[in-house]
C-alpha atoms as a PDB file:
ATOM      1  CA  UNK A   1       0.000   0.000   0.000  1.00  0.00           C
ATOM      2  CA  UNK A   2       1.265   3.177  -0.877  1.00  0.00           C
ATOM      3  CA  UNK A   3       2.483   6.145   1.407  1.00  0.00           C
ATOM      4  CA  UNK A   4       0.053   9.000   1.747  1.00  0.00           C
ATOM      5  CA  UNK A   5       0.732  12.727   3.369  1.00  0.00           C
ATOM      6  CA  UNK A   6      -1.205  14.252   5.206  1.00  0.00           C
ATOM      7  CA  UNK A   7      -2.659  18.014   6.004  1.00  0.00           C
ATOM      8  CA  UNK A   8      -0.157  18.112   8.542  1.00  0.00           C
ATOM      9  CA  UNK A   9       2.266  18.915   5.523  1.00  0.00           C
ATOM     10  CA  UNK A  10       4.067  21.887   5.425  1.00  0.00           C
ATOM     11  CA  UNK A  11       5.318  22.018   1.526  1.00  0.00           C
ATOM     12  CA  UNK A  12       8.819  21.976   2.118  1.00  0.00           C
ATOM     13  CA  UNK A  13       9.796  19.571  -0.547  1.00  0.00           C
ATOM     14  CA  UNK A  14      12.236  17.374   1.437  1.00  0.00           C
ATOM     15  CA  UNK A  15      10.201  14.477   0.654  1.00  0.00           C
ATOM     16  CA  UNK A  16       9.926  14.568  -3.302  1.00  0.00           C
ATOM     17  CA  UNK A  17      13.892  15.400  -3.240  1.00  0.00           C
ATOM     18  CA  UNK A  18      14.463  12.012  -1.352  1.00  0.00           C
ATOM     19  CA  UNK A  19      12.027  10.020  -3.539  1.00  0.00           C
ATOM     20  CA  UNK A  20      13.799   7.279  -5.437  1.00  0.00           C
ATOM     21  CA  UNK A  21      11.299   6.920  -8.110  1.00  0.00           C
ATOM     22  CA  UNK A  22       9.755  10.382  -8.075  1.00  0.00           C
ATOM     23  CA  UNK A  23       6.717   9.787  -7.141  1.00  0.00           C
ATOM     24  CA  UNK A  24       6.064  12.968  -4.937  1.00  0.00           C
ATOM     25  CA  UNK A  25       4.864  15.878  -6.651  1.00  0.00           C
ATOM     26  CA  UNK A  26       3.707  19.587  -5.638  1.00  0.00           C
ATOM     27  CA  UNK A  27      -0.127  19.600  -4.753  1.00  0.00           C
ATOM     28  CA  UNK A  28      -2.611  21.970  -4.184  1.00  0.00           C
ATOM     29  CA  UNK A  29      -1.563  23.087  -0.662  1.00  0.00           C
ATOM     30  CA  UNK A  30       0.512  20.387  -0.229  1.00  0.00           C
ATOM     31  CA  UNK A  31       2.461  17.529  -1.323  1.00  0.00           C
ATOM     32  CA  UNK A  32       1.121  14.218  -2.931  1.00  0.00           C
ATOM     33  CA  UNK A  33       2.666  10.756  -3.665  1.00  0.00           C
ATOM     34  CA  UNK A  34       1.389   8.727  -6.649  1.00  0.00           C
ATOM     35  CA  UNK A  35      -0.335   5.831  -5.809  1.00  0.00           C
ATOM     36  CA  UNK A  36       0.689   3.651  -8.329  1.00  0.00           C
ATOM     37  CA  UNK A  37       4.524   5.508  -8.875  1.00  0.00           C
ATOM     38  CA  UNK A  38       5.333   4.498  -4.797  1.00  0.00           C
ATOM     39  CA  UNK A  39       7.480   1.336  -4.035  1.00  0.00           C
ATOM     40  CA  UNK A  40       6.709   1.715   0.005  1.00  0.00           C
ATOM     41  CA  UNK A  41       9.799   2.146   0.426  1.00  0.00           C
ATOM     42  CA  UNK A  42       9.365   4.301   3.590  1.00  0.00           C
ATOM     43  CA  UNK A  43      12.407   6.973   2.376  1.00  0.00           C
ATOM     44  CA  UNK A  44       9.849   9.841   2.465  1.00  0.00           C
ATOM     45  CA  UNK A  45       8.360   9.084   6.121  1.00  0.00           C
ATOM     46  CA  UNK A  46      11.700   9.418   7.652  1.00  0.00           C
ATOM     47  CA  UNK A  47      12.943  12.648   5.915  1.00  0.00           C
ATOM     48  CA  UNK A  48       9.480  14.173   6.799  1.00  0.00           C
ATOM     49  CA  UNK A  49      10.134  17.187   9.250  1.00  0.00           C
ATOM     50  CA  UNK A  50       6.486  17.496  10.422  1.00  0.00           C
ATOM     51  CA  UNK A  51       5.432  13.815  10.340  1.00  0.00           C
ATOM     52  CA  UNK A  52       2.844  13.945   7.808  1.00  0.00           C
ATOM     53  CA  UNK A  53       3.484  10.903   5.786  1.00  0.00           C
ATOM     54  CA  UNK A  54       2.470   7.674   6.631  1.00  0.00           C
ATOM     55  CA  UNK A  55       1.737   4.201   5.185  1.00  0.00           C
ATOM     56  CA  UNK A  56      -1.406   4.632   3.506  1.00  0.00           C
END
């Protein structure tokens, strides 16, 4: 199942930047990972400053 952020995001960016298949791209108001892009790979929850991603 694939990550997912939540409204908790701030739009920094340091999650798409860490991404290893680029699947984390700007939204409105906030960040969004592609469903169907994401390996759950967990490299964006960890680089997450606010804690808004999570396994989906």
């Amino acid at each position: 199942m694939a990550y997912v952020i939540s409204d908790s995001c701030v739009s920094c960016g340091a999650c798409a930047g860490e991404c290893p298949v680029g699947a984390i791209a700007e939204g409105d108001g906030k960040y969004e990972i592609n469903a169907d892009t994401c390996i759950d790979c967990g490299t964006c929850a960890g680089t997450c400053p606010t804690g808004a991603i999570s396994e989906g």
